[in-house]
N, C-alpha and C. Protein backbone atom coordinates (compact mmCIF):
# COMPACT_ATOMS: atom_id res chain seq x y z
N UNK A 1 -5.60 23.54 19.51
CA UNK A 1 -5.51 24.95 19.76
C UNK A 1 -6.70 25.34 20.61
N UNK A 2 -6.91 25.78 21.51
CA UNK A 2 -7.52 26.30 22.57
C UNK A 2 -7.55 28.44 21.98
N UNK A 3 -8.61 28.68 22.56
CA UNK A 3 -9.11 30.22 22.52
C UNK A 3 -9.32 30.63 23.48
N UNK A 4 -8.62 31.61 24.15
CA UNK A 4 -9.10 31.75 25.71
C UNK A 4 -9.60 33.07 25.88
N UNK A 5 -10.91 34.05 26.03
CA UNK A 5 -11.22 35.20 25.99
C UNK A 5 -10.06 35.95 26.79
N UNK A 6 -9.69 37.08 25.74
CA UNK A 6 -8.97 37.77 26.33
C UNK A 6 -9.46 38.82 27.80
N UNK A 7 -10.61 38.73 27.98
CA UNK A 7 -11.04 39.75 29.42
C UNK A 7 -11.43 38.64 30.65
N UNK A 8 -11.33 37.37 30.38
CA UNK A 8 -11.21 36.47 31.54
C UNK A 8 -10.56 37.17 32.39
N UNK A 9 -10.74 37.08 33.86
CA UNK A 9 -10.42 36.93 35.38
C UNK A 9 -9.05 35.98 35.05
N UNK A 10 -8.90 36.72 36.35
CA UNK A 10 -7.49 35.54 36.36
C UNK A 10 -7.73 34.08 37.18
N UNK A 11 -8.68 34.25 37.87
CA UNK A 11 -9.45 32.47 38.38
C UNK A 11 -9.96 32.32 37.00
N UNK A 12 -10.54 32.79 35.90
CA UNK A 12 -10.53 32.18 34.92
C UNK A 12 -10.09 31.36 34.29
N UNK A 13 -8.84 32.73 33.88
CA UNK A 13 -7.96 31.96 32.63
C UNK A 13 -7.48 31.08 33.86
N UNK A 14 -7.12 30.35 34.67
CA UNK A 14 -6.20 29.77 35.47
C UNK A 14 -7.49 28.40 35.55
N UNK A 15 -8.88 28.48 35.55
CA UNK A 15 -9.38 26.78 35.49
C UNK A 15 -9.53 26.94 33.59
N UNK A 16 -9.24 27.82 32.58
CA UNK A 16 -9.02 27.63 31.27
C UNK A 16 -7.95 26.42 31.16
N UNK A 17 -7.00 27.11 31.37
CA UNK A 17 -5.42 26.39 31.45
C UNK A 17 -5.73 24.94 31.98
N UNK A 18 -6.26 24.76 33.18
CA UNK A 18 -6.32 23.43 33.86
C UNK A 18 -7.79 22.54 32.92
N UNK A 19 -8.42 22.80 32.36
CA UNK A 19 -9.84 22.76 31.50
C UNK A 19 -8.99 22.05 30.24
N UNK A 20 -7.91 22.87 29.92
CA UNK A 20 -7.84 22.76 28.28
C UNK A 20 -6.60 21.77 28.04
N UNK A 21 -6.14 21.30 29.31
CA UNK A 21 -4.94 20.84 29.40
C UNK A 21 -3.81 21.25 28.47
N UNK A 22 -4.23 22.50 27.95
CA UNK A 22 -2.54 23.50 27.19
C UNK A 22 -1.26 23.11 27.41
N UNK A 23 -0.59 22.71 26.52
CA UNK A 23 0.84 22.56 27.07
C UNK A 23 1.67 23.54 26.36
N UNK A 24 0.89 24.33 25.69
CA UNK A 24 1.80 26.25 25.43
C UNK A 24 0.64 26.77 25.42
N UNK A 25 0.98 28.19 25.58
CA UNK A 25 0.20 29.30 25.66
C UNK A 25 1.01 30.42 24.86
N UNK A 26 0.59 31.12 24.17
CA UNK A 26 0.43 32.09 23.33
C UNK A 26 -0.37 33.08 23.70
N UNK A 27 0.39 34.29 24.20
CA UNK A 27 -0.55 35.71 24.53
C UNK A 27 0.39 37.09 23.74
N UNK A 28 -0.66 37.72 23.82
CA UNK A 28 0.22 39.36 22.83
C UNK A 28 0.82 39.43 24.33
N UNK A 29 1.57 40.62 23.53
CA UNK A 29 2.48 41.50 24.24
C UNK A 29 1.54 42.22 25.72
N UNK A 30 0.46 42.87 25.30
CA UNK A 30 -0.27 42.95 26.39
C UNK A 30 -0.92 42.09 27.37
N UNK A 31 -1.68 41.24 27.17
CA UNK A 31 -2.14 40.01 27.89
C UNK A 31 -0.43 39.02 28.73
N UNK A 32 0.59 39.54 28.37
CA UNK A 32 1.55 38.24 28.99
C UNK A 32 1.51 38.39 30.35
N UNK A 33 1.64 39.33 31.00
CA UNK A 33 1.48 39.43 32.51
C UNK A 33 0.23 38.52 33.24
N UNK A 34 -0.59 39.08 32.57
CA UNK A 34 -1.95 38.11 33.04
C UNK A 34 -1.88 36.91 32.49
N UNK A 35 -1.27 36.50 31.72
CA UNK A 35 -1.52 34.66 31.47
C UNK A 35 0.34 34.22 32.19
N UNK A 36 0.81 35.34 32.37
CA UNK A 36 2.24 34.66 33.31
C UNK A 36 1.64 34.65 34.78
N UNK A 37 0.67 35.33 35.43
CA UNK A 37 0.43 35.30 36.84
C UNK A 37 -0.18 33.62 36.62
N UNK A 38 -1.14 33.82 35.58
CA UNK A 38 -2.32 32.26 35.72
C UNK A 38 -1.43 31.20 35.99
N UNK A 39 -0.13 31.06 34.86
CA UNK A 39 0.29 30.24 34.21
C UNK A 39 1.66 29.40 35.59
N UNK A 40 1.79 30.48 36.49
CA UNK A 40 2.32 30.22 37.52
C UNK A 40 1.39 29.72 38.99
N UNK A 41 0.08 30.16 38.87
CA UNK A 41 -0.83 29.86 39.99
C UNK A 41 -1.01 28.22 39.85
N UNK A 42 -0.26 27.92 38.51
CA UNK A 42 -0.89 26.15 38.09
C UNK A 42 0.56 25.42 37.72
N UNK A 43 1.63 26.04 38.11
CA UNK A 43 3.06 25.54 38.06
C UNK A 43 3.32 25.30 36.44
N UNK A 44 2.47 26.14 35.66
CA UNK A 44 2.87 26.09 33.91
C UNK A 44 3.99 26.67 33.76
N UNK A 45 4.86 26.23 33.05
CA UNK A 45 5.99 26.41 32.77
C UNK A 45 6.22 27.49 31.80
N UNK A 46 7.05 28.33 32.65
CA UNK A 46 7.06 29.43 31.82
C UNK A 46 7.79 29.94 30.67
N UNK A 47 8.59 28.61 30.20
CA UNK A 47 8.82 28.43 29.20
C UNK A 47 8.28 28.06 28.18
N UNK A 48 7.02 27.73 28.40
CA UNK A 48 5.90 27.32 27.57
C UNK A 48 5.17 28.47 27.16
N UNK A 49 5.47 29.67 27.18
CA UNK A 49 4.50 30.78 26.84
C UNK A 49 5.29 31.74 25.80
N UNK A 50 4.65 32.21 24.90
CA UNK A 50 5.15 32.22 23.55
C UNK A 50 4.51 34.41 23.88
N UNK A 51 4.82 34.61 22.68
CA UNK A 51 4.38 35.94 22.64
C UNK A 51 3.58 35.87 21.24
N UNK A 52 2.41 36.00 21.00
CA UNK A 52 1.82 36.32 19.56
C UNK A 52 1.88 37.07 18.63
N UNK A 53 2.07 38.26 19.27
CA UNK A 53 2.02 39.99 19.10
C UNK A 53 2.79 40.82 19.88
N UNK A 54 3.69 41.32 19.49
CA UNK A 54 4.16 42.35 20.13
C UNK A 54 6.11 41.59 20.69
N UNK A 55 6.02 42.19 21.64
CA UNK A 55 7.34 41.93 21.96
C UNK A 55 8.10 42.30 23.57
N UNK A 56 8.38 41.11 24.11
CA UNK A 56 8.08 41.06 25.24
C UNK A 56 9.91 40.16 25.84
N UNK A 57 10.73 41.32 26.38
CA UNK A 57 12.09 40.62 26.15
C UNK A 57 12.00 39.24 27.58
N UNK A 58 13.07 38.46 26.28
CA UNK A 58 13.36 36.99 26.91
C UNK A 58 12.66 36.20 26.34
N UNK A 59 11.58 36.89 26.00
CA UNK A 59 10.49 35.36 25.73
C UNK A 59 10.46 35.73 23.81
N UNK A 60 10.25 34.14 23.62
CA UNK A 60 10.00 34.03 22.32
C UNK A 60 8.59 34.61 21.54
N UNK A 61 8.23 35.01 20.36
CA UNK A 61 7.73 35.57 20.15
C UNK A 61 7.17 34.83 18.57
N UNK A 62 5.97 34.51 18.26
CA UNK A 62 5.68 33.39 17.29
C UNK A 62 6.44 34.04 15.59
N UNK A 63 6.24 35.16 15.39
CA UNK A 63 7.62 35.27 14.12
C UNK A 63 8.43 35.03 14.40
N UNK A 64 9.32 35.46 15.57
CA UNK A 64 10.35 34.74 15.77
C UNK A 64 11.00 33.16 15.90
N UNK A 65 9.66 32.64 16.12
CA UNK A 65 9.64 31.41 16.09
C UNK A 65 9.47 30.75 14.35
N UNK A 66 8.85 30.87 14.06
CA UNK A 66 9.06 31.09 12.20
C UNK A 66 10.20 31.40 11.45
N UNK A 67 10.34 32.54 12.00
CA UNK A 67 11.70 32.99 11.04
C UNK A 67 12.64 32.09 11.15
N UNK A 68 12.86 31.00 12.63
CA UNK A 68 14.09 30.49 12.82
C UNK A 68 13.74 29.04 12.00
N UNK A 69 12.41 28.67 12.38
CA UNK A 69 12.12 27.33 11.22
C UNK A 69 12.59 27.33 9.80
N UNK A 70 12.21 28.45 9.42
CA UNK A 70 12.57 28.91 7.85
C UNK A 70 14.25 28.86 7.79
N UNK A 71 14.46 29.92 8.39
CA UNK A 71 16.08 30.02 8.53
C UNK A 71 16.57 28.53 8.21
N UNK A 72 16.50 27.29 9.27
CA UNK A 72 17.19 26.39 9.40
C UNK A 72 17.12 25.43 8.06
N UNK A 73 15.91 25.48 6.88
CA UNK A 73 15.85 25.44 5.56
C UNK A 73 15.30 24.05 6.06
N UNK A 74 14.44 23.22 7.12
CA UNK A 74 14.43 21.97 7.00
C UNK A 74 13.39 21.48 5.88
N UNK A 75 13.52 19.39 6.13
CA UNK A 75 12.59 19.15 5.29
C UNK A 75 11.75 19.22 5.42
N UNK A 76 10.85 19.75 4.15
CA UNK A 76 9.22 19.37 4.68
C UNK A 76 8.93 17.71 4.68
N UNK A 77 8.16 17.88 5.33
CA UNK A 77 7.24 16.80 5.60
C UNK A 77 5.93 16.41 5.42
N UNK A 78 5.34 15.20 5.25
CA UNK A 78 4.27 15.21 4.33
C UNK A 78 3.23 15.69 4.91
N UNK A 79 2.38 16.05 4.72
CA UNK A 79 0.81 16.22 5.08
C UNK A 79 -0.33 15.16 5.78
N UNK A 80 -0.63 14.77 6.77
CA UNK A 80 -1.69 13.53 6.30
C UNK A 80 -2.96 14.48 6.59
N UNK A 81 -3.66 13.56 5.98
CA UNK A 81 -5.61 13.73 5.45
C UNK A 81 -6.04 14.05 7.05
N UNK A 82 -7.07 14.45 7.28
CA UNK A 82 -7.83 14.66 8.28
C UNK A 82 -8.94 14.46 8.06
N UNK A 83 -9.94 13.92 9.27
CA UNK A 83 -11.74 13.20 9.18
C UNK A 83 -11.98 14.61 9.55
N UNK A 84 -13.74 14.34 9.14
CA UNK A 84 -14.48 15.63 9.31
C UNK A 84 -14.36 15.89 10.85
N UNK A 85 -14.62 14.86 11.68
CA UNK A 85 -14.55 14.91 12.90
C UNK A 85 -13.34 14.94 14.27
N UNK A 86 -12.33 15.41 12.93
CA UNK A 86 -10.92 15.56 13.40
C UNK A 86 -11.24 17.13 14.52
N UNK A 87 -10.41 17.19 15.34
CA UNK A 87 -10.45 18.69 16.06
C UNK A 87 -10.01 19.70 15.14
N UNK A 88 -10.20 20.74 14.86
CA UNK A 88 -9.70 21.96 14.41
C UNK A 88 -9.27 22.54 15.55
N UNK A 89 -10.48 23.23 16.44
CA UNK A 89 -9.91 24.06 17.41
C UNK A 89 -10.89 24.50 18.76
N UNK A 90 -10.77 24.86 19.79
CA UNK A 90 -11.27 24.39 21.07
C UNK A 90 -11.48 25.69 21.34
N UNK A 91 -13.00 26.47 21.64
CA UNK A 91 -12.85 28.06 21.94
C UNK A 91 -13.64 28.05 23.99
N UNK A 92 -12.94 28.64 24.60
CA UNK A 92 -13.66 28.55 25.82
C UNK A 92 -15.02 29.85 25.94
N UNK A 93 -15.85 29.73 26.57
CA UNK A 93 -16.47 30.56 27.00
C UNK A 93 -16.09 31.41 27.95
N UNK A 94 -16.89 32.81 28.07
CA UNK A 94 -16.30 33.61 29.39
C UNK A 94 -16.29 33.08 30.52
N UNK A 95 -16.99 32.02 31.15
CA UNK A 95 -17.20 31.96 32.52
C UNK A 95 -17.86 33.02 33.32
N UNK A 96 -18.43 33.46 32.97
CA UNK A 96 -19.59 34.63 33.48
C UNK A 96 -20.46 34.40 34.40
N UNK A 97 -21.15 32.81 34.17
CA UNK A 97 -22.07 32.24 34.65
C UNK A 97 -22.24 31.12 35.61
N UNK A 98 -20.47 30.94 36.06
CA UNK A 98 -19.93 30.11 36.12
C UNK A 98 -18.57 29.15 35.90
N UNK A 99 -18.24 28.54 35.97
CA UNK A 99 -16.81 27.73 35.46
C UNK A 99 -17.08 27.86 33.39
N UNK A 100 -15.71 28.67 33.11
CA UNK A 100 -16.20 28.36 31.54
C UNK A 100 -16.00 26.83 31.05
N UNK A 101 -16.98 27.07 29.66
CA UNK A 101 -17.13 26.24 29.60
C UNK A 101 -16.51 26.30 27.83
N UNK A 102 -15.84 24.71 27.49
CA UNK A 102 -15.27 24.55 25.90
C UNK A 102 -16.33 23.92 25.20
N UNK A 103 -16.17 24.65 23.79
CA UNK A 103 -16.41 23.82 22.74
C UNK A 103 -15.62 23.40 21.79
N UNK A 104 -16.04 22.29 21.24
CA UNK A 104 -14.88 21.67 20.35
C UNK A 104 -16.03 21.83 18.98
N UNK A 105 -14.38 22.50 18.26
CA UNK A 105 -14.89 22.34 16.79
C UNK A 105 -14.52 21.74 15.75
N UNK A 106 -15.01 20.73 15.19
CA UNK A 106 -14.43 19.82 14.00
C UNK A 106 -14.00 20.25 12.65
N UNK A 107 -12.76 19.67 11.88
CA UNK A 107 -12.51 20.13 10.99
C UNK A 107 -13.74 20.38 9.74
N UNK A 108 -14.94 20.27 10.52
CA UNK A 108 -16.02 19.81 9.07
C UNK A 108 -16.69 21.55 9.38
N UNK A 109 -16.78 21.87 10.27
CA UNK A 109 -17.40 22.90 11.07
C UNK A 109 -16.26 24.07 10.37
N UNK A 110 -15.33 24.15 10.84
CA UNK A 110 -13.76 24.76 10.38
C UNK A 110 -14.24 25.06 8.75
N UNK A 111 -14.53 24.33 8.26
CA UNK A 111 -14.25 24.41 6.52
C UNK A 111 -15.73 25.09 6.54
N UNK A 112 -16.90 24.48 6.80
CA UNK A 112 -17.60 25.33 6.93
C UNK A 112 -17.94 27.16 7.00
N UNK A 113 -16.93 27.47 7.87
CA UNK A 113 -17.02 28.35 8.29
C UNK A 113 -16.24 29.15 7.79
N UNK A 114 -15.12 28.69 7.13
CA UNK A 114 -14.43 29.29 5.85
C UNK A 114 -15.03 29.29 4.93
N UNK A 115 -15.67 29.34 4.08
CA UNK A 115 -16.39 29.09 3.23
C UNK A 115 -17.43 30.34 3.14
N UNK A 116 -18.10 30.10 4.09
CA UNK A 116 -19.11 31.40 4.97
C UNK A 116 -17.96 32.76 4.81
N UNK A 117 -17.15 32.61 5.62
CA UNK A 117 -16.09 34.12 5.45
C UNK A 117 -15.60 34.90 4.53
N UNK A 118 -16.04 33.54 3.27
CA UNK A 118 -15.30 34.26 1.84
C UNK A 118 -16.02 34.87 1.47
């Protein structure tokens, strides 16, 4: 999972996308225009872009995407274990200063930081 600041430039989010090698993108209802211009400046498929929030016709929308998993009643499937040094999740910087830049955060960092929140 990648984090992409929502007030990025659109040369931003567009070396984000090419940076994070994303193969979906997820934006609200507001942000889809601006991550559909990026997402086309880099031949991303725009079927690959989801809606988070809000509601945006044609395109799928992540409850909607849920509701239909649930709906279809499948099996679950098992769980496996994860190392501390497994990825959790990848947040970019603004690029303010420059080309942004990622950090990667490990599932050890992740639990950490839950922990802290409670």
């Amino acid at each position: 999972m990648a984090f992409i600041p929502s007030q990025s430039t659109l040369q931003e989010t567009v070396e984000l996308l090419k940076l994070s090698g994303a193969t979906c993108l997820f934006a609200s209802e507001q942000l889809y225009p601006h991550a559909a211009a990026a997402a086309k400046l880099i031949g991303f498929s725009e079927k690959s872009i989801f809606i988070l929030q809000g509601d945006v016709a044609g395109k799928a929308s992540l409850p909607r995407l849920i509701g239909n998993v649930k709906a279809r009643d499948l099996p679950k499937i098992a769980t496996r274990e994860v190392q501390d040094d497994t990825l959790a999740y990848l947040v970019f910087s603004s690029g303010t200063t420059g080309l942004p830049k990622g950090f990667f955060f490990p599932c050890q960092f992740a639990t950490i930081l839950k922990v802290e929140w409670i």
